[in-house]
Structures are given as structure tokens and as C-alpha cells.
C-alpha atoms as a PDB file:
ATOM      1  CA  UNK A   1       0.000   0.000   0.000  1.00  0.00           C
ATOM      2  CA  UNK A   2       1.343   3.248  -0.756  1.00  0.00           C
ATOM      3  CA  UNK A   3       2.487   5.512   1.839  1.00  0.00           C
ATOM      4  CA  UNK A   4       0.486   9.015   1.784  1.00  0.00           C
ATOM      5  CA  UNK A   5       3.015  12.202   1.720  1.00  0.00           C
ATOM      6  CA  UNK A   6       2.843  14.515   4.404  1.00  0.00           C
ATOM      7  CA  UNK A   7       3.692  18.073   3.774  1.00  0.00           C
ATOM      8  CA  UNK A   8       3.914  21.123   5.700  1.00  0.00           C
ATOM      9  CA  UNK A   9       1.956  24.297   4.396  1.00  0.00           C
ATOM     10  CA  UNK A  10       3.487  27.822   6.442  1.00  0.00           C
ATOM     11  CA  UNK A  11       0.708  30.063   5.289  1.00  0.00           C
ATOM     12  CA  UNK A  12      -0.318  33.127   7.459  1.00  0.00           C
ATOM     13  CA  UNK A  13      -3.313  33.770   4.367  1.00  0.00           C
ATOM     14  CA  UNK A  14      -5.895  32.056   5.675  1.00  0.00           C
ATOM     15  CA  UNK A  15      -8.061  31.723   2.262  1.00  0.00           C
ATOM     16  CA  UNK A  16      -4.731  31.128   0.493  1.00  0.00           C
ATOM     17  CA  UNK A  17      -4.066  28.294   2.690  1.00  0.00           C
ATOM     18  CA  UNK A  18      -7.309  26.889   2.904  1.00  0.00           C
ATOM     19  CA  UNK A  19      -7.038  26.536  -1.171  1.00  0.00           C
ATOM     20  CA  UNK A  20      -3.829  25.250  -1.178  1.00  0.00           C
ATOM     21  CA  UNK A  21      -4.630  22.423   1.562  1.00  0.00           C
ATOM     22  CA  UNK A  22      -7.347  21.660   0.081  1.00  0.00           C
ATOM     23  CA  UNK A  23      -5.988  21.265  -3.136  1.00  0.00           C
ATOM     24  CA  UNK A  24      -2.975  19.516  -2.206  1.00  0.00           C
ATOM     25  CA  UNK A  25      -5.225  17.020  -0.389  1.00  0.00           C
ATOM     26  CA  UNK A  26      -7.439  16.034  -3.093  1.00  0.00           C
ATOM     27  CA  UNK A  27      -4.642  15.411  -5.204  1.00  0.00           C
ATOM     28  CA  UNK A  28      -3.637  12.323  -2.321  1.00  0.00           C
ATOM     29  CA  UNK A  29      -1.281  14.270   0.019  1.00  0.00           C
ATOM     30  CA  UNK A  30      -1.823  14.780   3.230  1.00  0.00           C
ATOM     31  CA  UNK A  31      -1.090  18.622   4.449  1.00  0.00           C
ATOM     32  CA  UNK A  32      -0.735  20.073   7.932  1.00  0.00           C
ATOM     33  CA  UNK A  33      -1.147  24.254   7.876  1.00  0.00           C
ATOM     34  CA  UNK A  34       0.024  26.397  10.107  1.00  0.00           C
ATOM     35  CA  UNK A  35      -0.554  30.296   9.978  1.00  0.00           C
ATOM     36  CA  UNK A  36       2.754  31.579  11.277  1.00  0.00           C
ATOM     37  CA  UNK A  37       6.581  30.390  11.688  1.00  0.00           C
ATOM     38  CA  UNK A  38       6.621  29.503  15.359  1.00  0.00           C
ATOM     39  CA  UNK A  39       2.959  27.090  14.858  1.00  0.00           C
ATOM     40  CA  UNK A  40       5.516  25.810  11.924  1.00  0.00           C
ATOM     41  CA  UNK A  41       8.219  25.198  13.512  1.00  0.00           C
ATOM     42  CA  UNK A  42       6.276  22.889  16.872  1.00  0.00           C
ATOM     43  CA  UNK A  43       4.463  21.243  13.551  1.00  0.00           C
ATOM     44  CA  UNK A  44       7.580  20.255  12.067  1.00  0.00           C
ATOM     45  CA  UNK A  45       8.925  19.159  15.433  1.00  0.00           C
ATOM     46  CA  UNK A  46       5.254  16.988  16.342  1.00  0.00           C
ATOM     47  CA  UNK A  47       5.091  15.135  12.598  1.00  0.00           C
ATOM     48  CA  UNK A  48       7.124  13.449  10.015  1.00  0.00           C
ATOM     49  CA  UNK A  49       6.911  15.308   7.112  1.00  0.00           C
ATOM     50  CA  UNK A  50       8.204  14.717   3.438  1.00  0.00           C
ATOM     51  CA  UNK A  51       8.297  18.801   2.503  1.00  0.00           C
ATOM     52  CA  UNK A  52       7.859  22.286   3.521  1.00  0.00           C
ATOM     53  CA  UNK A  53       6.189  24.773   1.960  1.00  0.00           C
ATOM     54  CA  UNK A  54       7.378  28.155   3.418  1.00  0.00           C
ATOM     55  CA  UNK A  55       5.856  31.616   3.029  1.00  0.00           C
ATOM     56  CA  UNK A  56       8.354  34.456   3.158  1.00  0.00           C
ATOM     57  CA  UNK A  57       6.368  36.658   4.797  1.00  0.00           C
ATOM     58  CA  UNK A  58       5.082  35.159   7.920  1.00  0.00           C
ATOM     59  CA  UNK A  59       3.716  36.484  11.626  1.00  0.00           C
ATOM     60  CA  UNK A  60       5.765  36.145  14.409  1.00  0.00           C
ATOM     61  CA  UNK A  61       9.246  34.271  12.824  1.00  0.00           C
ATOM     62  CA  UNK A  62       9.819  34.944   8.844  1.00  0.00           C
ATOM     63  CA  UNK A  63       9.953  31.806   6.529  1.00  0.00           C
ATOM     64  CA  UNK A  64      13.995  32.555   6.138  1.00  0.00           C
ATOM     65  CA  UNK A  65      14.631  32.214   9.586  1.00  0.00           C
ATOM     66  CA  UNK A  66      12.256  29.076   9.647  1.00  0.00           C
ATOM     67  CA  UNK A  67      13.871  27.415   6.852  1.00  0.00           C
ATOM     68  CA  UNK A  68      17.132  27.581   8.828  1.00  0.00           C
ATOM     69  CA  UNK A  69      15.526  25.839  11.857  1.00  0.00           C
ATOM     70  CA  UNK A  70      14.412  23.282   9.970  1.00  0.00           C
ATOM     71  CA  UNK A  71      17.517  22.681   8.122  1.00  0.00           C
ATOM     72  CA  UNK A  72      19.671  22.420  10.712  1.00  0.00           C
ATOM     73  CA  UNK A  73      17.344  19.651  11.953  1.00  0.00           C
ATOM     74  CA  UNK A  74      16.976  17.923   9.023  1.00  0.00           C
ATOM     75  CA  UNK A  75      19.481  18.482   5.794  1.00  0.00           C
ATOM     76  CA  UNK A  76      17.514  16.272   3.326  1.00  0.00           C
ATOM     77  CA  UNK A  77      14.060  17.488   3.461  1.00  0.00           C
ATOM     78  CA  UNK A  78      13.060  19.456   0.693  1.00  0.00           C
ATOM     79  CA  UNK A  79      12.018  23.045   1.598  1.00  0.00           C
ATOM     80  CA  UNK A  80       9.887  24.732  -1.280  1.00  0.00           C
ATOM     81  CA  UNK A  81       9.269  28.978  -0.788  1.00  0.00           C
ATOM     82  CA  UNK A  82       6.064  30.312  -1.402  1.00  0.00           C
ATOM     83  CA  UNK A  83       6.816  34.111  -2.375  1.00  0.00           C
ATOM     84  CA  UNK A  84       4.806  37.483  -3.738  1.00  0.00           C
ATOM     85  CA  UNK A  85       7.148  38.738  -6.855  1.00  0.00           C
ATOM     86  CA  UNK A  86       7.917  41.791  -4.805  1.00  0.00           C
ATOM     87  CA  UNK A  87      10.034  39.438  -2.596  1.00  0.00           C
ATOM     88  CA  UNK A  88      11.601  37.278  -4.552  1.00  0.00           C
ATOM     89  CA  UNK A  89      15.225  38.804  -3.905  1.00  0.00           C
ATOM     90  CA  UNK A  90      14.637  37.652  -0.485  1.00  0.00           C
ATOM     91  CA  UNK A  91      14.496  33.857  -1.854  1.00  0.00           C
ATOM     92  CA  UNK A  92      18.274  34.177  -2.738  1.00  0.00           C
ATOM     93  CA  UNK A  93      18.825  34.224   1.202  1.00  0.00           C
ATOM     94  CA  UNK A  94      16.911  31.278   1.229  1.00  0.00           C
ATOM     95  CA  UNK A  95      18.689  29.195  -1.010  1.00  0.00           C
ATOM     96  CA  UNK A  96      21.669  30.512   1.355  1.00  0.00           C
ATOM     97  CA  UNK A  97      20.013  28.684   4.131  1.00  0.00           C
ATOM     98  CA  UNK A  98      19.477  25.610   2.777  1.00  0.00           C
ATOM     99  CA  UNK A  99      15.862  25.952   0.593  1.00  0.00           C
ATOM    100  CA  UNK A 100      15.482  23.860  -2.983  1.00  0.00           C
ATOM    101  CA  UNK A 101      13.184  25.820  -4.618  1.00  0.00           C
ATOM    102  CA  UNK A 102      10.293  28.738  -4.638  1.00  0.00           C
ATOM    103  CA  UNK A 103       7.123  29.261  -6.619  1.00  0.00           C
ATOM    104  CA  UNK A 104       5.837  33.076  -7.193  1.00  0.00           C
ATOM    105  CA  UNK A 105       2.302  34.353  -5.984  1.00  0.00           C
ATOM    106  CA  UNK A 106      -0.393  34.431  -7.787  1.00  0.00           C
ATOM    107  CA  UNK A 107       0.602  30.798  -9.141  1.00  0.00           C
ATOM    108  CA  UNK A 108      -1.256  27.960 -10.892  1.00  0.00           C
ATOM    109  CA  UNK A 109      -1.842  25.123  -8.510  1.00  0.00           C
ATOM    110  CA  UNK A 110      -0.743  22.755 -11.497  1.00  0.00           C
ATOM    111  CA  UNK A 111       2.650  23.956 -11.259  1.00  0.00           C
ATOM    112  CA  UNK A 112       2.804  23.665  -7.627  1.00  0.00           C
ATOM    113  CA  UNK A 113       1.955  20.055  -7.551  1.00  0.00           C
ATOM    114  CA  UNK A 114       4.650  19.220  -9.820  1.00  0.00           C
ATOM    115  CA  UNK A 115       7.227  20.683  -8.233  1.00  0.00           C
ATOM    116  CA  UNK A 116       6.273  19.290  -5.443  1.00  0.00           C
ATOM    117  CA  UNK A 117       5.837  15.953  -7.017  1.00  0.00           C
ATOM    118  CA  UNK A 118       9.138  16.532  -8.767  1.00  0.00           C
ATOM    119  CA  UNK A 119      10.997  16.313  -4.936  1.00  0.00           C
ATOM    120  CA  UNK A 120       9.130  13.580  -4.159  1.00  0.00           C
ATOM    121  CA  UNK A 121      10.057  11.640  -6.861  1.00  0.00           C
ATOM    122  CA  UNK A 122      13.270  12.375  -6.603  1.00  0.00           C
ATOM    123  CA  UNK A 123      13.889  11.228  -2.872  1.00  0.00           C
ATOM    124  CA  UNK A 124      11.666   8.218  -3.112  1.00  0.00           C
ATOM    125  CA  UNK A 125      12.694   6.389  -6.252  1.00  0.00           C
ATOM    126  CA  UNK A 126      16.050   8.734  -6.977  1.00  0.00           C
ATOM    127  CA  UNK A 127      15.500   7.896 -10.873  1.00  0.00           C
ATOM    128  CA  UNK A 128      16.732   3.962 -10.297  1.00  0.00           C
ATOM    129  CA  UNK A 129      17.803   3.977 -14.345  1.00  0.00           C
ATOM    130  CA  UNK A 130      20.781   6.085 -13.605  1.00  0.00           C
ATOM    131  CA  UNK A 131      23.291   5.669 -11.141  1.00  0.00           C
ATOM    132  CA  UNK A 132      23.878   6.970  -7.556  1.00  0.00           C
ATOM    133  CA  UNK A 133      27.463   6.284  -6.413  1.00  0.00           C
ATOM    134  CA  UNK A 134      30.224   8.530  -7.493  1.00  0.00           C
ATOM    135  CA  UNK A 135      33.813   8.929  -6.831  1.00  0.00           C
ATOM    136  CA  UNK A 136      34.457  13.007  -7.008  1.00  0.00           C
ATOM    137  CA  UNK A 137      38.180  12.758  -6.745  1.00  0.00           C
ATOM    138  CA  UNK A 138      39.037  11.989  -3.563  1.00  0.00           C
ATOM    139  CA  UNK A 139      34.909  12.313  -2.461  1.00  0.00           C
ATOM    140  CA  UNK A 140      32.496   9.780  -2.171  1.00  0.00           C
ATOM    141  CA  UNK A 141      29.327  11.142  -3.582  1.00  0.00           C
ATOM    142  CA  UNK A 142      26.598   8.983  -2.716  1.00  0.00           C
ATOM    143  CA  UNK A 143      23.268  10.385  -4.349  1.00  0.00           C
ATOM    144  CA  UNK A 144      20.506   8.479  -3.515  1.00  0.00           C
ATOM    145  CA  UNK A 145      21.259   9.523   0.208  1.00  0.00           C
ATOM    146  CA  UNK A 146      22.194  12.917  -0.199  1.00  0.00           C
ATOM    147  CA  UNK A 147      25.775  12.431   1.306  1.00  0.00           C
ATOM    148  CA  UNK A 148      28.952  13.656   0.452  1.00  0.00           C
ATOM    149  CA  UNK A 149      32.096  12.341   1.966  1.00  0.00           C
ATOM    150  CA  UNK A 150      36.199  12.630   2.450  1.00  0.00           C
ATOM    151  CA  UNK A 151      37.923  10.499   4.782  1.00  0.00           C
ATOM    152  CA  UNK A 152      36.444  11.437   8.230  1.00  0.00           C
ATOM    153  CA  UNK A 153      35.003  14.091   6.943  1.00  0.00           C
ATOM    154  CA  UNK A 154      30.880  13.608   6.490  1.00  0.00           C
ATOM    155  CA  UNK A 155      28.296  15.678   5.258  1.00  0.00           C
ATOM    156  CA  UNK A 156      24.559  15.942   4.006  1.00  0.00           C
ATOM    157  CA  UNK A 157      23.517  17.506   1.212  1.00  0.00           C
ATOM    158  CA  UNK A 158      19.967  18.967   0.129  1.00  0.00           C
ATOM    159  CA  UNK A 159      18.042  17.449  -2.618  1.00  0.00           C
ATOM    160  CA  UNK A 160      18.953  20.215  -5.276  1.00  0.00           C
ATOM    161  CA  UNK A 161      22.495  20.407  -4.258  1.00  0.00           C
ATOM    162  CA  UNK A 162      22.826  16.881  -5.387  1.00  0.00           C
ATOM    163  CA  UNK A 163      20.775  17.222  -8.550  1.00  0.00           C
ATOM    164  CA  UNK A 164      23.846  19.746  -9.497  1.00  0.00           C
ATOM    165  CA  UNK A 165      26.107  17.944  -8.329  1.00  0.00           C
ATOM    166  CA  UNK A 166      25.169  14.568 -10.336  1.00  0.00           C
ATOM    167  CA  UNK A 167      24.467  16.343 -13.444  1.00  0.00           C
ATOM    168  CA  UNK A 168      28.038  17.865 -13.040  1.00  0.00           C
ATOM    169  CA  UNK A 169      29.266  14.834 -12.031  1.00  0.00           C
ATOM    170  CA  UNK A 170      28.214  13.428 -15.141  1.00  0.00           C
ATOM    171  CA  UNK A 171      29.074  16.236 -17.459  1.00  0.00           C
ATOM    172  CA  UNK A 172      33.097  15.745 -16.184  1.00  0.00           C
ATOM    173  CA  UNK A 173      35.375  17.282 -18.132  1.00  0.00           C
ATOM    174  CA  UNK A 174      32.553  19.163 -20.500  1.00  0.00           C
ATOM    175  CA  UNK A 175      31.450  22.619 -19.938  1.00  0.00           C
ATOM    176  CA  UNK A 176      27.936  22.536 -18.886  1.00  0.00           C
ATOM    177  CA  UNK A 177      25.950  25.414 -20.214  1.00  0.00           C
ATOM    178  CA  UNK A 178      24.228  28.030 -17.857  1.00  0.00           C
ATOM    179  CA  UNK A 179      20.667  27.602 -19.425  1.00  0.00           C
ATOM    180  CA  UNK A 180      21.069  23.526 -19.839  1.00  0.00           C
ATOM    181  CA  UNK A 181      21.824  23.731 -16.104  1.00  0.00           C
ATOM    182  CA  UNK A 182      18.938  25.948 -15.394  1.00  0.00           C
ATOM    183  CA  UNK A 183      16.433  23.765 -17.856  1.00  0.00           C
ATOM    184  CA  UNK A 184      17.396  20.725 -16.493  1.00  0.00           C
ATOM    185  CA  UNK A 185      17.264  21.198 -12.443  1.00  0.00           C
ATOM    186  CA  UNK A 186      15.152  24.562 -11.897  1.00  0.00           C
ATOM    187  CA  UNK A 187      12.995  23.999 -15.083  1.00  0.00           C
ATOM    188  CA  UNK A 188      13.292  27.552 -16.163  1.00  0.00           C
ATOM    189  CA  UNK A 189      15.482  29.490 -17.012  1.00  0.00           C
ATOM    190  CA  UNK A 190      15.286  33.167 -15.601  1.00  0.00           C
ATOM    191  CA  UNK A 191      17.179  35.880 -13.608  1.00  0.00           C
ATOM    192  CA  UNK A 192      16.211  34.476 -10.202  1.00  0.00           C
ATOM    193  CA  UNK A 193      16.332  30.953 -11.282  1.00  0.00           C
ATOM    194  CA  UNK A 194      19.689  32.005 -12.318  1.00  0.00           C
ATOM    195  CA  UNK A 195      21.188  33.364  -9.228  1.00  0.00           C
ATOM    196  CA  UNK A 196      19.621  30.812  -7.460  1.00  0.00           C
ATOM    197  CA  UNK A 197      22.094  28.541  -9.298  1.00  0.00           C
ATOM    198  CA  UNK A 198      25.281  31.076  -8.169  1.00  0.00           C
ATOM    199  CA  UNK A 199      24.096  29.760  -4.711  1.00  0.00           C
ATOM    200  CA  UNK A 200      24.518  26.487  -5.190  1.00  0.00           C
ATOM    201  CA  UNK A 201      27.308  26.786  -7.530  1.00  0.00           C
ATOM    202  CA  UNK A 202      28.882  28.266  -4.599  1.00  0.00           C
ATOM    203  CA  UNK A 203      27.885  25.707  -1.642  1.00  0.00           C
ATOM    204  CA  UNK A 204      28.801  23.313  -3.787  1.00  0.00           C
ATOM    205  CA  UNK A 205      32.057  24.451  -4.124  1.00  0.00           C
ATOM    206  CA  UNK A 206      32.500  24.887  -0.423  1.00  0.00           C
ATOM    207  CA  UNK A 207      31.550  21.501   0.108  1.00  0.00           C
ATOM    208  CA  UNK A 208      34.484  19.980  -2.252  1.00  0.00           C
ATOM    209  CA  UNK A 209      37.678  22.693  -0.962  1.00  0.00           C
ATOM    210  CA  UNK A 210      39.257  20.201   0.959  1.00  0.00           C
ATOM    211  CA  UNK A 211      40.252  18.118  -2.383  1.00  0.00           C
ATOM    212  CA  UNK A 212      42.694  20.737  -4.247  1.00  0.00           C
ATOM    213  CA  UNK A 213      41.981  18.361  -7.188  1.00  0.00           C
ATOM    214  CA  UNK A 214      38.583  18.886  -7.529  1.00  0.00           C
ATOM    215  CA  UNK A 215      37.242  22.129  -8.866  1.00  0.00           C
ATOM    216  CA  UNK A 216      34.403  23.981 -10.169  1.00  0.00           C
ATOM    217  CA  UNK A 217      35.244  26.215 -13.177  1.00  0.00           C
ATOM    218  CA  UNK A 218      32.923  29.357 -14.296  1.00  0.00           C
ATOM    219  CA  UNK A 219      33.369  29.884 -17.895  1.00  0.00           C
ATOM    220  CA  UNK A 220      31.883  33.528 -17.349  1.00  0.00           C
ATOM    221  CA  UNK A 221      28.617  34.282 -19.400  1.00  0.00           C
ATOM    222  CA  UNK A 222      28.724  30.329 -20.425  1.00  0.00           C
ATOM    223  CA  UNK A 223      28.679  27.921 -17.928  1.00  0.00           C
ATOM    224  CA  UNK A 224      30.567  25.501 -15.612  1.00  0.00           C
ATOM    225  CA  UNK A 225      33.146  22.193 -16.104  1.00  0.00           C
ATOM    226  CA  UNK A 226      33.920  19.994 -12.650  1.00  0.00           C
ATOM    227  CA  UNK A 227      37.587  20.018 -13.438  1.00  0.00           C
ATOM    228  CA  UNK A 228      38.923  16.464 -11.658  1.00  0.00           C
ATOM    229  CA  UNK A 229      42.998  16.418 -11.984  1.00  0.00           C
ATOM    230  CA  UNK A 230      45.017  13.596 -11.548  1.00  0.00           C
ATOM    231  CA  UNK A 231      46.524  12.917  -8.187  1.00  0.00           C
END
């Protein structure tokens, strides 16, 4: 029997959040809605969930600042902003905190429910036809679990920061170009889609400093190569 997916809706609208729940939930999921970040936050402490959607702009703790909570509770789960177009230069802070991806108000419910069925996907089944063990030079880059590792050194990754990373990983040696990237992992490819990418780019880089072999190139106003050298 398959397993319903719980998700947690942040939304201090309450008519907004009433048709987002109940959309969600006719389409099979099961949603719990808070109104404000600190409700959010004791939901997401109370309940298993499978992913967040975050307003921004939220009543008594912002969605940034409860993105970061979360994430430093759980690194895998995917965190999805929900943002008015006015705001969406805050959503670059919230890829800085650890979010995947955001979806601009007024939007189509359609769209939401792939995205969201995109993440789901992707950390249930993690798209069995291709493979999900890599050796980065000296990293272990282990996919389908969202780790990354170097000797004794250990880390979690989000959901999107792996998608990069794989389709990097696989791209070795070829410069990737800035809208493939974009088409392929955001589905879009815009200005805030864009530096939304920069963010990553840059965590991801972060993430693989301690092997002076391994390095991610910007061919400015093209794209990117993961440069491995030989030991």
C-alpha cells in the first residue's frame, strides 16, 4: 500500500491556505497548515513530514529564519518557498540557508503540484535507471542519500544540491551550459532561477575545498566544467 506524503503548508493567508490544503489534499497528500513560523516550527517538530512549503512573509518568525531551523534539523528534506514577486530577492537568502526551490504568488496550482511531485520523486525512487554512487576525486558522492564524503570528513547535502552535483558529475570534463543547467534542475530558465544557481554553484564548491583536485570552473557568461585532476 502506498504511503500518503505529508507536507507542511506555512501560510499566514488564511483563504490562500485553505485553497492550497485543500488542493494539495485532493490530489492524495496529506497537508498540515500552520498560519505563522513559530505554529511551523512545533508542527515540524510533532510530525514526520516529506516537505515544507514556506511563506516568506510570515507572523511572528519569517519563513527565512524558519527554513534555517528546519535545516539544521533535518538536511535532506526538501524546503519549497512560497513568495509574492515583490520578494523574490529575499528567496536568494533562502537558497543561502538551505531551501530547494520557490514558486511566485499568484501561481497555478498545477505547477505547484509538480514541483512538489518533482521532490518527491526524486527522494523516493532517486530515478533507479541512472546511477547513484560517485567517486568526485578523492569524495564519495553517494546520491541516492544525499551524502557527500572525504575520509572522516561527512556531510549531508539537500536534494537540489545533489541534482547539481550529479548532473556535473556526469558532465566531467565538458562545460555545462548556464541555461542547460537551469532547464534541467530549476525547469526555467530566468534571472532568479539564475542566481539561485550562483548559490549552489557556490555551496557546492564549499563543500568539495578540501580536495585541491577537484574544482568547479565558471566559464563567465557560459557555464561551468567539474575540473577532476590527476593525483
Amino acid at each position: 500500500m502506498k504511503k500518503t506524503k505529508k507536507l507542511l503548508l506555512v501560510e499566514d493567508d488564511e483563504n490562500l491556505g485553505f485553497v492550497i490544503k485543500d488542493n494539495l489534499e485532493e490530489r492524495g497528500y496529506q497537508v498540515v497548515h500552520a498560519r505563522d513560523g513559530r505554529d511551523g516550527y512545533d508542527c515540524f517538530n510533532r510530525f514526520d513530514f516529506n516537505l515544507c512549503l514556506l511563506d516568506i512573509m510570515l507572523p511572528k518568525e519569517d519563513g527565512i529564519s524558519l527554513a534555517r531551523k528546519i535545516r539544521n534539523k533535518n538536511e535532506q528534506i526538501p524546503i519549497l518557498f512560497l513568495t509574492a514577486k515583490s520578494m523574490k530577492e529575499d528567496v536568494i537568502e533562502g537558497f543561502q540557508v538551505g531551501g530547494d526551490d520557490y514558486i511566485t504568488k499568484p501561481f497555478n496550482m498545477d505547477e505547484l503540484a509538480c514541483r512538489i511531485e518533482v521532490f518527491l520523486k526524486r527522494t523516493s525512487s532517486q530515478e533507479k535507471e541512472e546511477p547513484n554512487d560517485f567517486a568526485v576525486g578523492q569524495y564519495h558522492f553517494d546520491y541516492k542519500n544525499l551524502h557527500l564524503s572525504i575520509d572522516s570528513d561527512e556531510r549531508s547535502i539537500t536534494q537540489r544540491e545533489a541534482d547539481v552535483l550529479r548532473y556535473l558529475v556526469q558532465k566531467q570534463s565538458t562545460i555545462v551550459k548556464r541555461e542547460e543547467l537551469l532547464k534541467k534542475i530549476w525547469g526555467e530558465n530566468d534571472y532568479f532561477a539564475g542566481r539561485s544557481m550562483d548559490v549552489f554553484i557556490s555551496k557546492l564548491r564549499k563543500y568539495l575545498k578540501s580536495d585541491p583536485n577537484v574544482k568547479i570552473v565558471n566559464y563567465h557568461g557560459v557555464g561551468f566544467k567539474l575540473e577532476v585532476s590527476e593525483v
